[in-house]
C-alpha atoms as a PDB file:
ATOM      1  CA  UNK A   1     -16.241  22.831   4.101  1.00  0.00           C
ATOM      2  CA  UNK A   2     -13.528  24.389   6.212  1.00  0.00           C
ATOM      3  CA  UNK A   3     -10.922  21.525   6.419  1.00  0.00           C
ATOM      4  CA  UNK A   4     -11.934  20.921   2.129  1.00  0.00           C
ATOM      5  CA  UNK A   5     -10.735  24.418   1.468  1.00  0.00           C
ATOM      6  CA  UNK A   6      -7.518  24.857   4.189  1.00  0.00           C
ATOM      7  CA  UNK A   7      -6.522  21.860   1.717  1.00  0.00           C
ATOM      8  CA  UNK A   8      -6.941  24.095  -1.606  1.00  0.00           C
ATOM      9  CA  UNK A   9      -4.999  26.462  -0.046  1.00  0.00           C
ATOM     10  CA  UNK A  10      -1.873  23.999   0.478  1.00  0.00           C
ATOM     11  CA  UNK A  11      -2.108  23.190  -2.264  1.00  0.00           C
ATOM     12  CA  UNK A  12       1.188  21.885  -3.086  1.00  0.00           C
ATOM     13  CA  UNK A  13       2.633  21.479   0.620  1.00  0.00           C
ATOM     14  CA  UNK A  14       3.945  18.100   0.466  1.00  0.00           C
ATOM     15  CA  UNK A  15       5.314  19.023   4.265  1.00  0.00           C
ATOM     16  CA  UNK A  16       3.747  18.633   7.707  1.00  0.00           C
ATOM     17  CA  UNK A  17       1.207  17.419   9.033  1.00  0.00           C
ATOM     18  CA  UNK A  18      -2.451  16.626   8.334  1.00  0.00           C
ATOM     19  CA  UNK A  19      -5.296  15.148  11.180  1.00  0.00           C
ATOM     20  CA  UNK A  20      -7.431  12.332  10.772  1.00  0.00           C
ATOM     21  CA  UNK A  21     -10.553  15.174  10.791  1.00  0.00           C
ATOM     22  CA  UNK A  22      -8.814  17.322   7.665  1.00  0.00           C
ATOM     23  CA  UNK A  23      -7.925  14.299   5.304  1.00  0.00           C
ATOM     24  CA  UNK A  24     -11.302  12.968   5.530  1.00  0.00           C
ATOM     25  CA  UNK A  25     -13.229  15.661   5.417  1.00  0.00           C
ATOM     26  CA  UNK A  26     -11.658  16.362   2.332  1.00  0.00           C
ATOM     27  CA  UNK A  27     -12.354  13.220   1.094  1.00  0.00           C
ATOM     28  CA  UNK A  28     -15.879  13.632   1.739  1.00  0.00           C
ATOM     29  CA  UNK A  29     -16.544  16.811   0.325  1.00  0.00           C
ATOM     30  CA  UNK A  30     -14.269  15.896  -2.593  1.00  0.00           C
ATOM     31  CA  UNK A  31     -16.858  12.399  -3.235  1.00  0.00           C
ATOM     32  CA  UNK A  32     -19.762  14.646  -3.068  1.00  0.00           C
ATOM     33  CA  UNK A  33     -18.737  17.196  -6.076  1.00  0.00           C
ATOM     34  CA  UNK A  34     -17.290  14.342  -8.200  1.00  0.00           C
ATOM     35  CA  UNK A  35     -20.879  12.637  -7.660  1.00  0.00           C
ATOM     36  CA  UNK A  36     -23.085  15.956  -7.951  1.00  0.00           C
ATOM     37  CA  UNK A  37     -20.458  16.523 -11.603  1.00  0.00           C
ATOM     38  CA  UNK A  38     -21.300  13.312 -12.518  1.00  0.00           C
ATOM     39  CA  UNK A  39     -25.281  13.391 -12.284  1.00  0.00           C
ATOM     40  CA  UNK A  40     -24.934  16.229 -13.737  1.00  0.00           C
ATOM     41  CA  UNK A  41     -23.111  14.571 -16.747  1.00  0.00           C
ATOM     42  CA  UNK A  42     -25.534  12.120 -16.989  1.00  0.00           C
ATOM     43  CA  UNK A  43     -28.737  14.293 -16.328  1.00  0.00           C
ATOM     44  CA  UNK A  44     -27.312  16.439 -19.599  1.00  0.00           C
ATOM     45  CA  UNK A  45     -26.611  13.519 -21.620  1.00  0.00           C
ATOM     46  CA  UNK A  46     -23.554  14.828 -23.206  1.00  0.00           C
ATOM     47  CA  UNK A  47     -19.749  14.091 -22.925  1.00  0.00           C
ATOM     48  CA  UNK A  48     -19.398  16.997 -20.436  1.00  0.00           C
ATOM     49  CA  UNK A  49     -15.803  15.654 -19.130  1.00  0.00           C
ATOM     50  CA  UNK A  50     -16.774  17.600 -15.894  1.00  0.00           C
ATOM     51  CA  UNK A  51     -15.595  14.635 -13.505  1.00  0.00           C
ATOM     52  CA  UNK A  52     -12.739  14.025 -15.167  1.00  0.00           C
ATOM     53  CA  UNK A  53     -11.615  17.593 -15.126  1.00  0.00           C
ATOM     54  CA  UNK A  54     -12.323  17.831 -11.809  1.00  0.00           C
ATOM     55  CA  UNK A  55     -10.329  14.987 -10.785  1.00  0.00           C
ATOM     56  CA  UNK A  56      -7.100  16.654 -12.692  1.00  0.00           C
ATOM     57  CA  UNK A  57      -7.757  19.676 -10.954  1.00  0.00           C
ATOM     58  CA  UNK A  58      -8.018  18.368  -7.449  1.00  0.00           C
ATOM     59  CA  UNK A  59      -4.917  15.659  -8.366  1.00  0.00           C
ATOM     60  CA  UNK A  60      -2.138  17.494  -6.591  1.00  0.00           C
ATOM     61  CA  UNK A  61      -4.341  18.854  -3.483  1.00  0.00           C
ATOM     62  CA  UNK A  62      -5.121  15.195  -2.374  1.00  0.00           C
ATOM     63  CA  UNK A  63      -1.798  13.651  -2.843  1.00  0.00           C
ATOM     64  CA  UNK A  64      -0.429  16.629  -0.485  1.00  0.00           C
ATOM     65  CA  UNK A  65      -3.208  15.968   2.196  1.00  0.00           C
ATOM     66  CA  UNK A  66      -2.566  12.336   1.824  1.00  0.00           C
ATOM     67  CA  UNK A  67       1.271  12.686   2.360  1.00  0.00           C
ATOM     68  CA  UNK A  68       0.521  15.186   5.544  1.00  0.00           C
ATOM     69  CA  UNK A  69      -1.529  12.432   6.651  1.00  0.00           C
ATOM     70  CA  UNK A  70       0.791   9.880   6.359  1.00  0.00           C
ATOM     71  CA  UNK A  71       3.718  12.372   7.979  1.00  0.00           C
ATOM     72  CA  UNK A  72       0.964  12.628  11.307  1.00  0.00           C
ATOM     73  CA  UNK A  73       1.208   8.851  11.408  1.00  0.00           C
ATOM     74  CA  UNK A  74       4.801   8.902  11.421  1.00  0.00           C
ATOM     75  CA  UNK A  75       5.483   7.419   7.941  1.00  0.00           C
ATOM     76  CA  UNK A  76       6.786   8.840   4.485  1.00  0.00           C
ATOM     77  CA  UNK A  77       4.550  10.370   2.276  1.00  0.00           C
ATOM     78  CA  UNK A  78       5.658   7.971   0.043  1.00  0.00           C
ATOM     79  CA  UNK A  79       3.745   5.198   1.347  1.00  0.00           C
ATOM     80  CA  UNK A  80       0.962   6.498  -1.235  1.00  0.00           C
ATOM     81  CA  UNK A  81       2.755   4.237  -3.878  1.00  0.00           C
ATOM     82  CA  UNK A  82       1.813   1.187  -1.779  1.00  0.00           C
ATOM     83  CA  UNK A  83      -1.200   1.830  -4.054  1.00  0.00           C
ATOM     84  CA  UNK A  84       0.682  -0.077  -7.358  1.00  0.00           C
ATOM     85  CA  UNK A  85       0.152  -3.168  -5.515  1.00  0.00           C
ATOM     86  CA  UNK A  86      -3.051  -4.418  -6.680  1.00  0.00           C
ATOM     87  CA  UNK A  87      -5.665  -4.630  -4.567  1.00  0.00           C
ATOM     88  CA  UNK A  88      -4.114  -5.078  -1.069  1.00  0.00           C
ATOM     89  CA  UNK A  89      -2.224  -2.155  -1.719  1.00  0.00           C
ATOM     90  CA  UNK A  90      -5.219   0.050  -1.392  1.00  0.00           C
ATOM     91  CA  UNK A  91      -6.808  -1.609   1.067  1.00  0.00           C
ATOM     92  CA  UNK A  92      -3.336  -0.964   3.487  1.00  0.00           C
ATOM     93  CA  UNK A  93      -3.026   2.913   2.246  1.00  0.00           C
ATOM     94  CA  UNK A  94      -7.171   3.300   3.633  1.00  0.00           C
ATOM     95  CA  UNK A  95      -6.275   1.416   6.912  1.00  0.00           C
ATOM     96  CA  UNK A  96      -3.019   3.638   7.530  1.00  0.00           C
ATOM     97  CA  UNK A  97      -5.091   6.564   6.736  1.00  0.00           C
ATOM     98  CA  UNK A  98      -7.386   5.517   9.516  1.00  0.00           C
ATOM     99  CA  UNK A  99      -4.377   5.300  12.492  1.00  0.00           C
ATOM    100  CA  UNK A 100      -4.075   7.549  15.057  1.00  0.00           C
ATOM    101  CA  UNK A 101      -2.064  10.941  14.605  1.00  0.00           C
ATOM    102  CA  UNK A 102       1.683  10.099  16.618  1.00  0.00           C
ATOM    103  CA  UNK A 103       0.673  12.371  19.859  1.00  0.00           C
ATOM    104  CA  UNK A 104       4.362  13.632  19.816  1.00  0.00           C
ATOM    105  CA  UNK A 105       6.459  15.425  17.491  1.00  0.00           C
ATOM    106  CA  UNK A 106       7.889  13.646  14.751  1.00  0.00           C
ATOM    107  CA  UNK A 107      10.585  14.560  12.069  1.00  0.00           C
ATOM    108  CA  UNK A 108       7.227  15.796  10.288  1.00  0.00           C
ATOM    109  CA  UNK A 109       6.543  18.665  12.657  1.00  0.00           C
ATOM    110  CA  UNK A 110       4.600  19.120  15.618  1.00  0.00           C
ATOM    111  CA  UNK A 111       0.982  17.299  15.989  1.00  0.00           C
ATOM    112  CA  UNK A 112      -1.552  18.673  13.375  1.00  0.00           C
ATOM    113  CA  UNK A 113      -3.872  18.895  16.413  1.00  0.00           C
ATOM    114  CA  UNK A 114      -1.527  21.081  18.188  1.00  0.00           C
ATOM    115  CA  UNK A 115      -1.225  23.375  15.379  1.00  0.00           C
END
């Protein structure tokens, strides 16, 4: 729960760097509210528009810890467009999530391990 709220609070930093651990942690914890909103949607039986809210809310947070991610690997944040490409493009953003964090400093910072 650590790593899903050190995201909340950078929010909006777009800079650094983020580890393998923080991104998907967040990611985890992140899955398991949207699915716990959603039962509960669905347990209720009534257009509720928790998930959806949710998602809005937590928009911003997870594109920052997904560009920090991408600076630890060494590329631009703005590899998170690679998404627009149907189907493969997803696919590539989930396997460059996965690579290593660049050991060294980088024109991102220093490691996120490091720090």
């Amino acid at each position: 729960m650590k790593w899903y709220i050190k995201v909340l609070k950078n929010y909006g930093t777009f800079s650094g760097r983020a580890s393998r651990t923080e991104y998907w942690m967040f990611v985890l914890v992140n899955f398991v509210i949207s699915f716990i909103l959603s039962f509960i949607q669905f347990v209720i039986d009534k257009p509720l528009f928790l998930p959806v809210i949710y998602s809005l809310l937590i928009a911003v947070p997870s594109l920052a810890v997904g560009a920090r991610r991408l600076h630890d690997t060494g590329k631009s944040g703005w590899w998170q467009l690679i998404t627009l490409v149907p189907l493969i493009g997803g696919i590539w953003l989930i396997v460059l999530f996965c690579q290593p964090s660049d050991p060294k400093e980088n024109r991102f910072g220093t490691t996120a391990k490091a720090a």
